[in-house]
Protein backbone atom coordinates (compact mmCIF):
# COMPACT_ATOMS: atom_id res chain seq x y z
CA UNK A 1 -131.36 -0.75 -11.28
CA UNK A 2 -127.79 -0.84 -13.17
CA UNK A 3 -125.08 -0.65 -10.81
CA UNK A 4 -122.26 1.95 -10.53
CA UNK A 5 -119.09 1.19 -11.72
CA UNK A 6 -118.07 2.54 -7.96
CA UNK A 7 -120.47 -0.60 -6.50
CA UNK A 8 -119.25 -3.15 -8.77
CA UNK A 9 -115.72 -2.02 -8.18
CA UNK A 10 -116.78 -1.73 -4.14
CA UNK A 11 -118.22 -5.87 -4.47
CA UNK A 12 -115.34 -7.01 -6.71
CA UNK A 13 -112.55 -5.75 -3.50
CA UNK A 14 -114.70 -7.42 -0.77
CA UNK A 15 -114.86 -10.74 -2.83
CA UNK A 16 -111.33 -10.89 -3.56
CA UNK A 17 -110.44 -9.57 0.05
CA UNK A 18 -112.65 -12.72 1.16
CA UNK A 19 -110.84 -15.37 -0.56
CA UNK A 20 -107.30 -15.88 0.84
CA UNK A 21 -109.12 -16.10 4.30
CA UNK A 22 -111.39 -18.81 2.84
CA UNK A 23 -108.37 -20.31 1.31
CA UNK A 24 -106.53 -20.05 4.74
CA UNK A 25 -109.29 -21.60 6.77
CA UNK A 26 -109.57 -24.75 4.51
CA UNK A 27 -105.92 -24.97 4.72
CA UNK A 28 -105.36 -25.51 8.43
CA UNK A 29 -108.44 -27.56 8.66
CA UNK A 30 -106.96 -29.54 5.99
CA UNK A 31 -103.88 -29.84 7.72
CA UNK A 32 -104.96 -30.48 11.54
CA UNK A 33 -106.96 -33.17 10.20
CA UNK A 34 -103.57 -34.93 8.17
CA UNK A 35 -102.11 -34.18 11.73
CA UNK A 36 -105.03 -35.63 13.27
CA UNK A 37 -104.57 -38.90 10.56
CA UNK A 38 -101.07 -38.98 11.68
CA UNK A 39 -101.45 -39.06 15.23
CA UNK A 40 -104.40 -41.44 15.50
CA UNK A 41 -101.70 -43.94 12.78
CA UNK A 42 -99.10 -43.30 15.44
CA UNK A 43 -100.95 -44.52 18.07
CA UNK A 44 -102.79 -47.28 16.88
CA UNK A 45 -99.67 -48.72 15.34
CA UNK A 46 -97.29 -47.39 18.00
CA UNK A 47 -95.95 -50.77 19.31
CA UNK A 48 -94.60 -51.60 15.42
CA UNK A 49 -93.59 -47.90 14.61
CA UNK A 50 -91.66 -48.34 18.00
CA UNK A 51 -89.87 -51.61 17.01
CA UNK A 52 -88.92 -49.86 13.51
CA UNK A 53 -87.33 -47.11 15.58
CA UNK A 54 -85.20 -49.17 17.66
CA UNK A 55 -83.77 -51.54 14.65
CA UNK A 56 -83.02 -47.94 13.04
CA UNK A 57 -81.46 -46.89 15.56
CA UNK A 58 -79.22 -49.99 15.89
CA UNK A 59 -78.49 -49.56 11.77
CA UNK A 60 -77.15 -46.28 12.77
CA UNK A 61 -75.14 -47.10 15.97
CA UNK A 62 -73.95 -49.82 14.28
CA UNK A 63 -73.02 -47.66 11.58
CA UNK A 64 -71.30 -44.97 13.67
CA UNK A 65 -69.02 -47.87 15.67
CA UNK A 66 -68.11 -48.90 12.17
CA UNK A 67 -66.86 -46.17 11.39
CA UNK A 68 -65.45 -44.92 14.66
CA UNK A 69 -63.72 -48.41 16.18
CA UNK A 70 -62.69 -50.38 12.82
CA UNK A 71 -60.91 -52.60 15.09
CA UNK A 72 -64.34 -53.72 16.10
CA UNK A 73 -65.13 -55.50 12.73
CA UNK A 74 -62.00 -55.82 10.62
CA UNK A 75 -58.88 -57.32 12.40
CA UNK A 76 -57.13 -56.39 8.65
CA UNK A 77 -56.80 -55.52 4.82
CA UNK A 78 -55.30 -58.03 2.19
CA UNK A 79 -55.58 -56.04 -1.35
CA UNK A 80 -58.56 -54.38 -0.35
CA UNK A 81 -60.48 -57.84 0.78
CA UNK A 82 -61.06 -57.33 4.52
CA UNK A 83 -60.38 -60.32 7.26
CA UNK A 84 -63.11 -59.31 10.18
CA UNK A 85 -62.62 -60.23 13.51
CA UNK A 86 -64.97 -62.47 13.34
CA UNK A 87 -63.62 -64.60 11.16
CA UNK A 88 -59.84 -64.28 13.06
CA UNK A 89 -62.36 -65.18 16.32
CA UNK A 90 -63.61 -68.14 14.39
CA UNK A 91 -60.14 -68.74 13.56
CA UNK A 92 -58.45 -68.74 17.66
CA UNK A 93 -61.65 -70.54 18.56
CA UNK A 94 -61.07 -73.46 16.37
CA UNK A 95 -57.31 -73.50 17.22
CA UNK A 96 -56.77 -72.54 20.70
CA UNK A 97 -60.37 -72.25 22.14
CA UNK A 98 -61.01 -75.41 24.30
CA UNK A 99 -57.24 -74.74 25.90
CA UNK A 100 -57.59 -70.73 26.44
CA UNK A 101 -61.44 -71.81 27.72
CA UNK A 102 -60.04 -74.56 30.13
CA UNK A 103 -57.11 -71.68 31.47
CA UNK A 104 -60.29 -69.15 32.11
CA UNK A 105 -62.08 -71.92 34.31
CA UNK A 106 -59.57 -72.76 36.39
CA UNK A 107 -58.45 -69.45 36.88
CA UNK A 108 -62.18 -68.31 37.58
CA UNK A 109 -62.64 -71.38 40.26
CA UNK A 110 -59.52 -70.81 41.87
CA UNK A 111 -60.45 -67.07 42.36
CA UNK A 112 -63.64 -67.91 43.81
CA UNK A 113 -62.68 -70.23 46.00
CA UNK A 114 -60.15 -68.00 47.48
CA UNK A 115 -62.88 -65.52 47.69
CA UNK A 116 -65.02 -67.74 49.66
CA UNK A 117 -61.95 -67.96 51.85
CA UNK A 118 -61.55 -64.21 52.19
CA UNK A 119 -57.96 -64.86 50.86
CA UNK A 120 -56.08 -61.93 49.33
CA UNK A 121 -53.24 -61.11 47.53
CA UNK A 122 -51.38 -57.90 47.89
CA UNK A 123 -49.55 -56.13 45.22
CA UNK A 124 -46.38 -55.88 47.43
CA UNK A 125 -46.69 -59.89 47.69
CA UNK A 126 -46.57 -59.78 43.62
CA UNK A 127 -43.91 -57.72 43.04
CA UNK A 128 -41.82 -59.81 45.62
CA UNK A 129 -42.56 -63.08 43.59
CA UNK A 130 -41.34 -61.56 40.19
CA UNK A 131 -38.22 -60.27 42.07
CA UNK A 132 -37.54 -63.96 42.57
CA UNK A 133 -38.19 -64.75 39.21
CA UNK A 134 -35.88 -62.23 37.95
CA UNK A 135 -33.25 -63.57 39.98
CA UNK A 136 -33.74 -67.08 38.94
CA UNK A 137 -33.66 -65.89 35.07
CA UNK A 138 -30.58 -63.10 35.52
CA UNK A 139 -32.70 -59.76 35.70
CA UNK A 140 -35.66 -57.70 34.69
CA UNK A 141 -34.57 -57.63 30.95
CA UNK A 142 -33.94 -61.31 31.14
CA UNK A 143 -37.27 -61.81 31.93
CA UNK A 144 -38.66 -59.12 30.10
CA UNK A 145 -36.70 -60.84 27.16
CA UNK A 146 -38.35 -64.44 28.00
CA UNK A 147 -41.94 -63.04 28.67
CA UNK A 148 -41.94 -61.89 24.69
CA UNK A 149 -40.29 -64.96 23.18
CA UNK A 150 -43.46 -66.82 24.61
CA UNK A 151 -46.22 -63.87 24.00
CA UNK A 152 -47.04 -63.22 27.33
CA UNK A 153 -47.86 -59.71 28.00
CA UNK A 154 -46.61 -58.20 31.58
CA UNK A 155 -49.85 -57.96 32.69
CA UNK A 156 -51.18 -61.42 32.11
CA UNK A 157 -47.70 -62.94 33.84
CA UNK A 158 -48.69 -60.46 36.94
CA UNK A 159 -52.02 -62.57 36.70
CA UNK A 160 -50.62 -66.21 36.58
CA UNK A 161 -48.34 -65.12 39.85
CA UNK A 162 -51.16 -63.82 41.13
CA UNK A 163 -53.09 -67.20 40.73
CA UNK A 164 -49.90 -69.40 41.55
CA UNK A 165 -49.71 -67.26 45.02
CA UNK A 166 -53.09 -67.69 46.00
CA UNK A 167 -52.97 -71.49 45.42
CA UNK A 168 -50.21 -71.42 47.35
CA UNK A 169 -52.54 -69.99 50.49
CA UNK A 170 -55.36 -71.97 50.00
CA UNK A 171 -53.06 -74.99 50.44
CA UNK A 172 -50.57 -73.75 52.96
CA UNK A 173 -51.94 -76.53 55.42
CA UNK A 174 -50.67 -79.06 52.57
CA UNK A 175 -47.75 -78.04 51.53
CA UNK A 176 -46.02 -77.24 54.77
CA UNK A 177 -41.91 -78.90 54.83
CA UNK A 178 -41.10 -79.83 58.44
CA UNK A 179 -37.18 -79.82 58.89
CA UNK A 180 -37.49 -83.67 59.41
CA UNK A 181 -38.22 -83.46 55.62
CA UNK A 182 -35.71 -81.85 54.66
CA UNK A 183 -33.13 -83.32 56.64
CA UNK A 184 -34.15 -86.60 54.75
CA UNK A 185 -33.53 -85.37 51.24
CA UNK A 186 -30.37 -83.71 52.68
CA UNK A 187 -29.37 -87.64 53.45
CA UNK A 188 -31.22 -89.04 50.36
CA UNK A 189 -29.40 -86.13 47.85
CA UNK A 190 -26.39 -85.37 48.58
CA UNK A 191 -25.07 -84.62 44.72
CA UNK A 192 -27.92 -81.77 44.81
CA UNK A 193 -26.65 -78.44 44.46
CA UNK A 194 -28.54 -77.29 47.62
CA UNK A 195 -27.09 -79.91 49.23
CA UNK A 196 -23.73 -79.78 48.43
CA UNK A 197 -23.74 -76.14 49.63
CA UNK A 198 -21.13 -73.47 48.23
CA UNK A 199 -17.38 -73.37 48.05
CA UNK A 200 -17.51 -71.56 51.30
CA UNK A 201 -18.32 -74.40 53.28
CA UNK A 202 -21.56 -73.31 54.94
CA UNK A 203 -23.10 -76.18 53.96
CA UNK A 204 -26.90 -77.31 52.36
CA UNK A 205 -28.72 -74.49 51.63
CA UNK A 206 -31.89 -75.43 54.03
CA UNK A 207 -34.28 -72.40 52.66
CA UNK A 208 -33.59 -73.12 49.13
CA UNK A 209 -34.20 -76.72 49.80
CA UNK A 210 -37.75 -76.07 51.90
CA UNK A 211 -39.05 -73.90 48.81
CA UNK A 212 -37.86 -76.64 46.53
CA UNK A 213 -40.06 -79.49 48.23
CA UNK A 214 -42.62 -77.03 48.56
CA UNK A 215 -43.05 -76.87 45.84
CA UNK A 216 -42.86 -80.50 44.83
CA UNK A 217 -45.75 -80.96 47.15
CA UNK A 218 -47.88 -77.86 45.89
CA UNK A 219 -47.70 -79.86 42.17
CA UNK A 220 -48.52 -83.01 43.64
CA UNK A 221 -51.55 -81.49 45.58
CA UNK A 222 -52.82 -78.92 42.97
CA UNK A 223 -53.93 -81.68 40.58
CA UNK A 224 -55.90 -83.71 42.93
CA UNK A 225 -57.18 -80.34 45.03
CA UNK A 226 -58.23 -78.85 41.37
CA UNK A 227 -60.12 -81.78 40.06
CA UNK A 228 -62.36 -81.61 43.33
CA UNK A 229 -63.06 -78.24 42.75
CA UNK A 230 -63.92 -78.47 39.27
CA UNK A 231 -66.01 -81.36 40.36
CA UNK A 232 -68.17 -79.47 42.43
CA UNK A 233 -68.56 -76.40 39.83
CA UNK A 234 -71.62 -75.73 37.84
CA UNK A 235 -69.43 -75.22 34.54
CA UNK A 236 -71.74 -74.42 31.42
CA UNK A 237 -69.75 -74.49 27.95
CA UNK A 238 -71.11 -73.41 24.87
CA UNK A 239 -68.33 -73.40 22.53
């Protein structure tokens, strides 16, 4: 029997109504199984995929830094050719490396060893020494004036009289100037200026000349002391 036009019409809507859903369904089966594909990839390969995030991420921080801290990677710019710090590294290393090296050493031995003795040095004890110094060179812009003409920053000078102070405790039982001592280089020098006093007639200057064989003796026993330390050191060098 023929159908109605109202039937066919009727079986043509529920067809087409039927479709997208159909089309829908395939879709997100289609799709959790590519999800599926991709998480099954993942985790059968997740120790590589893992390595290829880190070295990305390294590309990028890298990246960032280079951008961020310049001074990390190029020390300058000559007519847009760049000098990187390595190469100025490369460039200290070669000419000052082994002498700079040697300074660290003994500065790190002598700082251990005066840690092992618990010996400490105070800031007040610091700013005493370079008071001294000051009035040895004829002030603070003296010295200021002589700490630049030889490149030494202020802090690194507060760190050699830091060092020179505690070698002076850890051989305070060495260096100690009985007045029998300096009663004989009074008798032995008598043209030296602390000897021959000041116009005012008080005569040798018996402080100045204690600190002055002091420290005669701490340069006499610092090379010997130093080579036994460094002697006993596990020093590793690799440049």
């Amino acid at each position: 029997m023929p159908r109605t036009k109202k039937a066919a019409a009727s079986q043509i809507k529920k067809t087409t109504a039927r479709t997208p859903r159909g089309r829908k369904t395939s879709r997100k089966l289609n799709l959790k199984k590519y999800y599926d594909s991709l998480r099954s990839n993942f985790l059968a390969n997740k120790q590589k995929y893992s390595r290829y995030l880190i070295v990305l991420g390294v590309i990028l921080l890298v990246g960032v830094l280079a951008f961020v801290k310049k001074d990390w990677f190029v020390a300058a710019v000559v007519n847009r050719q760049p000098i990187t710090t390595f190469e100025l590294y490369q460039n200290l290393k070669t000419k000052y490396g082994e002498e700079v090296l040697t300074q660290i050493i003994r500065d790190k031995l002598i700082f251990q060893e005066a840690n092992r003795h618990n010996l400490r040095v105070s800031q007040s004890e610091i700013d005493k020494r370079i008071k001294e110094v000051e009035g040895q060179v004829g002030g603070q812009e003296q010295l200021k004036e002589a700490l630049r003409s030889r490149n030494i920053a202020e802090s690194d000078f507060r760190t050699q009289i830091k060092t020179q102070i505690l070698v002076e405790k850890l051989l305070e039982d060495q260096i100690k100037v009985s007045e029998g001592e300096v009663d004989d280089f009074i008798a032995q020098n008598p043209s030296d200026p602390n000897v021959a006093g000041t116009e005012d007639g008080k005569g040798p200057n018996r402080e100045a000349l204690r600190e002055q064989l002091r420290s005669e003796k701490l340069n006499e026993k610092f090379q010997s002391w130093y080579q036994n330390l460094e002697k006993k050191a596990n020093i590793l060098k690799f440049i």
